[in-house]
Protein backbone atom coordinates (compact mmCIF):
# COMPACT_ATOMS: atom_id res chain seq x y z
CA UNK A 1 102.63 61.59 99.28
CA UNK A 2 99.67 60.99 97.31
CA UNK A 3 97.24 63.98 97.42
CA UNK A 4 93.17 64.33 96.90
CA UNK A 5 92.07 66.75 94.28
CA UNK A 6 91.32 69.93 96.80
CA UNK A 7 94.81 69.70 97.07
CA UNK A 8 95.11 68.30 101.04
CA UNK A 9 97.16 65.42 101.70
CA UNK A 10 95.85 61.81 102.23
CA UNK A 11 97.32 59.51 104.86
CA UNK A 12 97.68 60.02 108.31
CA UNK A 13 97.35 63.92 107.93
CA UNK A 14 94.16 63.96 106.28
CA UNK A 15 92.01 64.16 109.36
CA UNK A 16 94.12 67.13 109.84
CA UNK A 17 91.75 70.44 109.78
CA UNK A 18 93.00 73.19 107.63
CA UNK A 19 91.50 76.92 108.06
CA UNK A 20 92.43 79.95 105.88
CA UNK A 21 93.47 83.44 107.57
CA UNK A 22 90.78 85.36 106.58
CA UNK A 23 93.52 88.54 106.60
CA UNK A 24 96.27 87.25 105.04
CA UNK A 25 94.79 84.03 103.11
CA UNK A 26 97.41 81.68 104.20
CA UNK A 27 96.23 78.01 104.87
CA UNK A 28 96.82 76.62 108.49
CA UNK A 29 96.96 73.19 110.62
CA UNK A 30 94.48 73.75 113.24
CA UNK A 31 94.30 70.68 115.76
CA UNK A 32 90.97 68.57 116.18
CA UNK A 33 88.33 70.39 118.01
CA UNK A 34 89.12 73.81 116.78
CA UNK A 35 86.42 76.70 117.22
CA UNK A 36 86.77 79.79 115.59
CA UNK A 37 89.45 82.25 117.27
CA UNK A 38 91.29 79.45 118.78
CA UNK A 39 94.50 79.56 116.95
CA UNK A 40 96.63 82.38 115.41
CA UNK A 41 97.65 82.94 111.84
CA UNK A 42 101.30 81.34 111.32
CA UNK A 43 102.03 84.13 109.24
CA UNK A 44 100.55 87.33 110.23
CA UNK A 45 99.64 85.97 114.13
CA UNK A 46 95.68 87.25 113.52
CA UNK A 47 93.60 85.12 114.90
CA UNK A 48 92.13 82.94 112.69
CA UNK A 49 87.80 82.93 112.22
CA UNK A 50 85.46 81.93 109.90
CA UNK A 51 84.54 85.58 109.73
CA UNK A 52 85.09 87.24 106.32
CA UNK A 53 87.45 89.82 105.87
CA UNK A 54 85.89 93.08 103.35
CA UNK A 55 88.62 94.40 101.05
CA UNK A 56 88.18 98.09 99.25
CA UNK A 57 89.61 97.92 95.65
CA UNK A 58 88.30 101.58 94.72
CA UNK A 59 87.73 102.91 98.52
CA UNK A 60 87.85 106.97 98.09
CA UNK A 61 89.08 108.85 100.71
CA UNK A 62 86.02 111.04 101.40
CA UNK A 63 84.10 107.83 101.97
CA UNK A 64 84.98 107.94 105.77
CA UNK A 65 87.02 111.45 106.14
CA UNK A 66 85.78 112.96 109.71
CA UNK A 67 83.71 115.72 109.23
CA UNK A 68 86.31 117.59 111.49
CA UNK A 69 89.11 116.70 109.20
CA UNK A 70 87.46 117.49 106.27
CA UNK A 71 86.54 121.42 107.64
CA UNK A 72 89.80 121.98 109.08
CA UNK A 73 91.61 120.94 106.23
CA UNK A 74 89.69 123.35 104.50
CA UNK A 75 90.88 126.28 106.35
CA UNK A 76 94.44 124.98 106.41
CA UNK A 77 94.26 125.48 102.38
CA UNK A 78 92.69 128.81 102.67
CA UNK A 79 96.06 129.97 103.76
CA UNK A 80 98.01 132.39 100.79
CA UNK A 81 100.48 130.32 99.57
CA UNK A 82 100.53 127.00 101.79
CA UNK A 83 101.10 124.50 99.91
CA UNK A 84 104.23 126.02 98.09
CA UNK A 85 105.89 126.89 101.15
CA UNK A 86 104.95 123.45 102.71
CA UNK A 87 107.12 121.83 99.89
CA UNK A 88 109.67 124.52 100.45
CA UNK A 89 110.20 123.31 103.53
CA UNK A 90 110.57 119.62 102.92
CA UNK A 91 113.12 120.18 100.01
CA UNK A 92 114.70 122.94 102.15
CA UNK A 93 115.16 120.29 105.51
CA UNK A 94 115.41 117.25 103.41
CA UNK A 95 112.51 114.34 102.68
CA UNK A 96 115.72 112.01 102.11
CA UNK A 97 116.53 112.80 105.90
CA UNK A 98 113.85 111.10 107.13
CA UNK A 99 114.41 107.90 105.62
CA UNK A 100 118.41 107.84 105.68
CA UNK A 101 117.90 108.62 109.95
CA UNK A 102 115.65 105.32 110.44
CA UNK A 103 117.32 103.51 107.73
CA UNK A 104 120.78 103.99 110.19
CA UNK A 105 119.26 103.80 113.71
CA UNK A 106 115.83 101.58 113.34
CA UNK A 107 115.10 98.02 112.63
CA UNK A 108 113.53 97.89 108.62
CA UNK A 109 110.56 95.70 108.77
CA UNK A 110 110.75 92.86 105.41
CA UNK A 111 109.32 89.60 104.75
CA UNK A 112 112.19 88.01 106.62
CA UNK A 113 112.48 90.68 109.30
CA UNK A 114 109.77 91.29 111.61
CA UNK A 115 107.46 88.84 108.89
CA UNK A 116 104.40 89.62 111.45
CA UNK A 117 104.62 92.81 110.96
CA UNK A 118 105.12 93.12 107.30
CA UNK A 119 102.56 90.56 106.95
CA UNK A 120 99.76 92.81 108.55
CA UNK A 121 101.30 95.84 106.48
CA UNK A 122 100.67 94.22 103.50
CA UNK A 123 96.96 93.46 105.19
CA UNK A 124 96.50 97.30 105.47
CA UNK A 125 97.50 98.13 102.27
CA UNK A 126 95.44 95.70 100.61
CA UNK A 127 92.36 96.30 102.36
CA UNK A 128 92.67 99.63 101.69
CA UNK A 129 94.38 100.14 98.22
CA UNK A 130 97.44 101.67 99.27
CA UNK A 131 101.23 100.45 97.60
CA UNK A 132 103.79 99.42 100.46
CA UNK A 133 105.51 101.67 101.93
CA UNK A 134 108.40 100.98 104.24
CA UNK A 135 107.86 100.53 107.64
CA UNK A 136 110.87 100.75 110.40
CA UNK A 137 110.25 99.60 114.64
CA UNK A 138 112.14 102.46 116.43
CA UNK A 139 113.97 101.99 120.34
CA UNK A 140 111.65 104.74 121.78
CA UNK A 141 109.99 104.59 124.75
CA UNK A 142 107.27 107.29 124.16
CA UNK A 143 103.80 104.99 123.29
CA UNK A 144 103.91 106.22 119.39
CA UNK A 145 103.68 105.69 116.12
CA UNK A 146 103.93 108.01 112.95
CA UNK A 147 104.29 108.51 109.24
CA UNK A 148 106.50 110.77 107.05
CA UNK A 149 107.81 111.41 103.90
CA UNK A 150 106.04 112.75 101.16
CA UNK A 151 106.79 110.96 97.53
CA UNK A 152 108.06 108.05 99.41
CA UNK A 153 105.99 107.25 103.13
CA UNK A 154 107.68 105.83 105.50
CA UNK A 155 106.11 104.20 108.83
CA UNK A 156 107.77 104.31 112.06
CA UNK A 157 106.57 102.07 115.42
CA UNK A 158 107.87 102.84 118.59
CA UNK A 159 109.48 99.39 120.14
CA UNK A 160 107.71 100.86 123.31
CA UNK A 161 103.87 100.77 121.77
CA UNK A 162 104.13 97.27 120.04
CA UNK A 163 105.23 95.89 123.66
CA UNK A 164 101.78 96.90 125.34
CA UNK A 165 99.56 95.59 122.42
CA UNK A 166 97.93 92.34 121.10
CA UNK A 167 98.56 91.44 117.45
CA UNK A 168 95.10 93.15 116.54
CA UNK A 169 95.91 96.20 118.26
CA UNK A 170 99.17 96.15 116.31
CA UNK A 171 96.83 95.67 113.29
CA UNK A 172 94.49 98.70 113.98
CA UNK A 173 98.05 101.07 114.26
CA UNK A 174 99.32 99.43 111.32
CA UNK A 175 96.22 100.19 109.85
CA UNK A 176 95.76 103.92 111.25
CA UNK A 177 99.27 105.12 109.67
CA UNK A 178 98.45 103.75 106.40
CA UNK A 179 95.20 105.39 106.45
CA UNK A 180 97.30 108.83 106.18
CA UNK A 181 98.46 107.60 103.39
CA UNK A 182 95.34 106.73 101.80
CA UNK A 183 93.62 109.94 102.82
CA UNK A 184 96.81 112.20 101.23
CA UNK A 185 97.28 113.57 104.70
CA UNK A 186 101.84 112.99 104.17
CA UNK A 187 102.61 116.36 102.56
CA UNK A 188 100.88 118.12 105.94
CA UNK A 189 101.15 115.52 108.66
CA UNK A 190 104.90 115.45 107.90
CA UNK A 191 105.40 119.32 107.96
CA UNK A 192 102.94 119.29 111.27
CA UNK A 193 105.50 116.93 112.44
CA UNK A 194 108.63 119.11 111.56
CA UNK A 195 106.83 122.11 113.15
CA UNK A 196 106.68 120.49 116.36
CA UNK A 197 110.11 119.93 116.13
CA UNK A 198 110.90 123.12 115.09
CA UNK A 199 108.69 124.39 117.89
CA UNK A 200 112.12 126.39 119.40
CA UNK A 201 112.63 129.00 117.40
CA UNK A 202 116.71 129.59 118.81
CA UNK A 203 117.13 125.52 117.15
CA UNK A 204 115.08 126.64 113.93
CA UNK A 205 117.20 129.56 113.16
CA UNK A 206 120.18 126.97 113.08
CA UNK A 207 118.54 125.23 109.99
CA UNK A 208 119.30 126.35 106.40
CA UNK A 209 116.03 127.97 105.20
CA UNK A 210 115.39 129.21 108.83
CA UNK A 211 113.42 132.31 106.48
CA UNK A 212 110.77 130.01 105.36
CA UNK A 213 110.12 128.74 109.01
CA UNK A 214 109.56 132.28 110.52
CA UNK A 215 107.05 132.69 107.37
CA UNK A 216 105.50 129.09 107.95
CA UNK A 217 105.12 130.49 111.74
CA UNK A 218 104.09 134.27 111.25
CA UNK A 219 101.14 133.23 108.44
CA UNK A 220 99.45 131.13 110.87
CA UNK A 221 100.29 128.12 109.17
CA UNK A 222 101.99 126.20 111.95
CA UNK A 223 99.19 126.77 114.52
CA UNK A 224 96.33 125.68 111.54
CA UNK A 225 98.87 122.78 110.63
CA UNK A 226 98.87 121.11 114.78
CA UNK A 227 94.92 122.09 114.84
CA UNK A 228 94.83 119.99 111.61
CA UNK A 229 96.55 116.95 112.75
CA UNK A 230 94.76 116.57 115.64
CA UNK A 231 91.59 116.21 113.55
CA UNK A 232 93.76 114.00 110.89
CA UNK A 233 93.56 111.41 113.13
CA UNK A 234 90.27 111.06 113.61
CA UNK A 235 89.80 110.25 110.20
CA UNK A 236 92.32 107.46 110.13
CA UNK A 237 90.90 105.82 113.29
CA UNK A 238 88.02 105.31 110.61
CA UNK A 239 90.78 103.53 108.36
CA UNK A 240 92.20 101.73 110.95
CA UNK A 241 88.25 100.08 111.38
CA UNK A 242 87.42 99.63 107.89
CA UNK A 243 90.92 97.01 108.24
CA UNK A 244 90.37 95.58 111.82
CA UNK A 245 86.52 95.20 110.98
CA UNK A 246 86.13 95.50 114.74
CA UNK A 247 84.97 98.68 116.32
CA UNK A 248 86.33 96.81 119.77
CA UNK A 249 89.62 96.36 118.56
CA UNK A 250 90.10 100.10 118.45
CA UNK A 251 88.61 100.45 121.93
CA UNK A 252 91.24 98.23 123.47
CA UNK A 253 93.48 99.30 121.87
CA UNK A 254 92.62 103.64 122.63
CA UNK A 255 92.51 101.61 126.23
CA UNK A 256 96.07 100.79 126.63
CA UNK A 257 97.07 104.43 125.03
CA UNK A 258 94.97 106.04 127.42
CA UNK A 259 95.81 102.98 130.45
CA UNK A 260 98.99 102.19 129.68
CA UNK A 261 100.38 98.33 131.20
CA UNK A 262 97.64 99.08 133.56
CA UNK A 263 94.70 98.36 130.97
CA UNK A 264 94.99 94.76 132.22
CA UNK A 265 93.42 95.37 135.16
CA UNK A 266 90.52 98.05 133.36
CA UNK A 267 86.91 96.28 132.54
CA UNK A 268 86.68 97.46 128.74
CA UNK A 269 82.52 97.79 129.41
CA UNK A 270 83.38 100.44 131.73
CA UNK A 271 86.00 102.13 129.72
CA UNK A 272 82.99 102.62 126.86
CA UNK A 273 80.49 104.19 129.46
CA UNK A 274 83.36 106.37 130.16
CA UNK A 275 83.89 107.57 126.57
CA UNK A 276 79.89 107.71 126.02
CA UNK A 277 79.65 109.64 129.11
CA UNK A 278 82.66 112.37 127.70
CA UNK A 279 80.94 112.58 124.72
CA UNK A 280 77.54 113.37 125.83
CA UNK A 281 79.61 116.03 128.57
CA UNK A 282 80.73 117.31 125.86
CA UNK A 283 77.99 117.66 123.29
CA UNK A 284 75.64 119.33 126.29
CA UNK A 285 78.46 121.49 128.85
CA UNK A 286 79.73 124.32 126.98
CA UNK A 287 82.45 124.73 130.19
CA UNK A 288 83.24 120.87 129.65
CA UNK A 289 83.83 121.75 125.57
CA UNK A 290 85.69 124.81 126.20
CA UNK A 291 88.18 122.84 128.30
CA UNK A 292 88.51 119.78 126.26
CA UNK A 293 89.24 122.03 122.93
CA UNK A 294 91.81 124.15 125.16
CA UNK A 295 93.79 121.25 126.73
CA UNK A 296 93.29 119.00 123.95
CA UNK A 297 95.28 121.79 121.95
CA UNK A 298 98.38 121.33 123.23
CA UNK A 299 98.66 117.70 122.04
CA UNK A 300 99.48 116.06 119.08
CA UNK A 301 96.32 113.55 119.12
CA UNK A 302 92.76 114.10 120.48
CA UNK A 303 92.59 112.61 123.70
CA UNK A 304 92.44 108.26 123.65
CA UNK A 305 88.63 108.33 125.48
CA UNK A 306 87.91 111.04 122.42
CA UNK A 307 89.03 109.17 119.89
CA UNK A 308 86.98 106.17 121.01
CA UNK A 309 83.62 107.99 121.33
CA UNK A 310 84.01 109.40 117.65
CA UNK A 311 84.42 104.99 116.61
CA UNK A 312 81.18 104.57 118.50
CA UNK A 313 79.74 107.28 117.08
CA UNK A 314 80.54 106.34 113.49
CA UNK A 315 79.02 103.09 113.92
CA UNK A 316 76.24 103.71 115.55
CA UNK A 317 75.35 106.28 112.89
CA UNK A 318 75.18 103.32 110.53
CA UNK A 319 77.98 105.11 108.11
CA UNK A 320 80.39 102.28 108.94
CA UNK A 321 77.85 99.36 108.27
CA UNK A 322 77.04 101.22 104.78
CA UNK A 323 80.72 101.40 103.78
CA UNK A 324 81.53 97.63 104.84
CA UNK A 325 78.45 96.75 102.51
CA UNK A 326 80.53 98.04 99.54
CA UNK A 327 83.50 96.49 100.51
């Protein structure tokens, strides 16, 4: 079939409208009439929009670390001897573990399998700087995702968290996990991880090198190491944005994580009074902060209404907008 010279095809198809992912770049057949967000990539399933999409080809980490992170992280390395018994650890339980256990029992995400979801990884990583790492969807039906390894990353998405959420939602935890591995959180966030598996003491004795986890445990390092990772993800929240490009996007999705299948039936408006509202109790109740900090301690992420005042925050202190300019 003859063609014109912009390359589109002549005929019968050339009334045919043609619009560009603005994520993923590939070119798609919209039907007559189209407005912007009407259709969905073919590739990565974003919706498409005439909106431009920022990329970061030198983005450094301490352009959007939370100021929490960044303090905590410092006090984490002010530990003796942390960072060599850290990698103790890892060689001691095994980085290779990690892989070979979802390489036998999860489903490896490629261009042919799962092409959605490689598609946005490869989004992430772009927009961010970051090289591919692997990326596995795991039967579990906790609401989760994670990241570990250390000289080779691995992502892992619970089958149970990519059935509540939209394709940008999947996006924005895509997004979130390969911020860890832009911001050089692996080496920690995966020991914070083995910790809190190691959290019985009668299974850790069981494990070759059981010595190093009773030192990990008696220095202090596995309490700093959970305080840590709480405020780790605070920062990548920011990474996830800086991909999305939509402070909403995180909302929603912080919505279903803190909703569940009943975020359907929650008015999103609301939902961000609420986390204004829990910010300002906290910023001005001492008796409010000492029982957020004391509950939220026993988790593994700040709390989802948390996590979405800290977005709001970040944009409205015109940080975000700042960043995006460079992009």
């Amino acid at each position: 079939m003859p063609r014109k010279n912009n390359d589109e095809p002549t005929g019968k198809l050339a009334k045919s409208l043609y619009v560009r992912c603005r994520y993923c770049g590939q070119r798609n057949a919209v039907k007559e009439g189209y407005k912007d967000r009407d259709a969905n990539c073919g590739k990565c399933k974003l919706p498409l929009s005439n909106e431009p999409h920022r990329k970061f080809g030198d983005l450094d980490k301490n352009d959007y670390i939370h100021p929490e992170d960044r303090r905590a992280l410092a006090a984490l390395r002010a530990i003796p001897g942390i960072d060599s018994a850290l990698k103790k650890l890892l060689a001691v339980t095994g980085e290779s573990a990690i892989r070979v256990s979802f390489m036998a029992s999860a489903i490896k995400v490629t261009p042919k399998q799962c092409p959605d979801l490689y598609a946005k990884l490869e989004i992430a990583c772009s927009t961010l700087g970051v090289d591919m790492p692997d990326m596995f969807v795991q039967q579990n039906p906790m609401v989760n995702a994670f990241t570990g390894g250390v000289e080779r990353p691995v992502i892992v998405l619970h089958s149970a968290l990519l059935e509540r959420l939209t394709d940008e939602e999947t996006l924005c935890v895509i997004a979130h996990e390969v911020g860890h591995i832009h911001a050089e959180h692996v080496l920690y966030l995966t020991a914070a991880r083995l910790m809190e598996a190691l959290a019985n003491l009668s299974v850790a004795r069981l494990i070759p090198g059981s010595e190093i986890i009773k030192f990990i445990v008696s220095a202090g390092i596995s309490s700093a190491l959970l305080a840590w990772s709480r405020r780790a993800e605070l920062s990548c929240d920011r990474a996830a944005l800086l991909v999305t490009q939509d402070p909403h996007v995180i909302g929603r999705t912080m919505m279903k994580l803190g909703g569940g299948t009943f975020a359907s039936k929650v008015d999103y408006a609301l939902f961000l009074e609420q986390a204004r509202e829990f910010q300002k109790n906290y910023d001005e109740n001492k008796l409010d902060k000492f029982w957020a900090d004391i509950i939220n301690a026993g988790l593994s992420h700040p709390f989802p209404v948390w996590r979405v005042s800290e977005i709001l925050a970040w944009v409205d202190s015109g940080e975000y907008a700042d960043l995006m300019k460079r992009g």
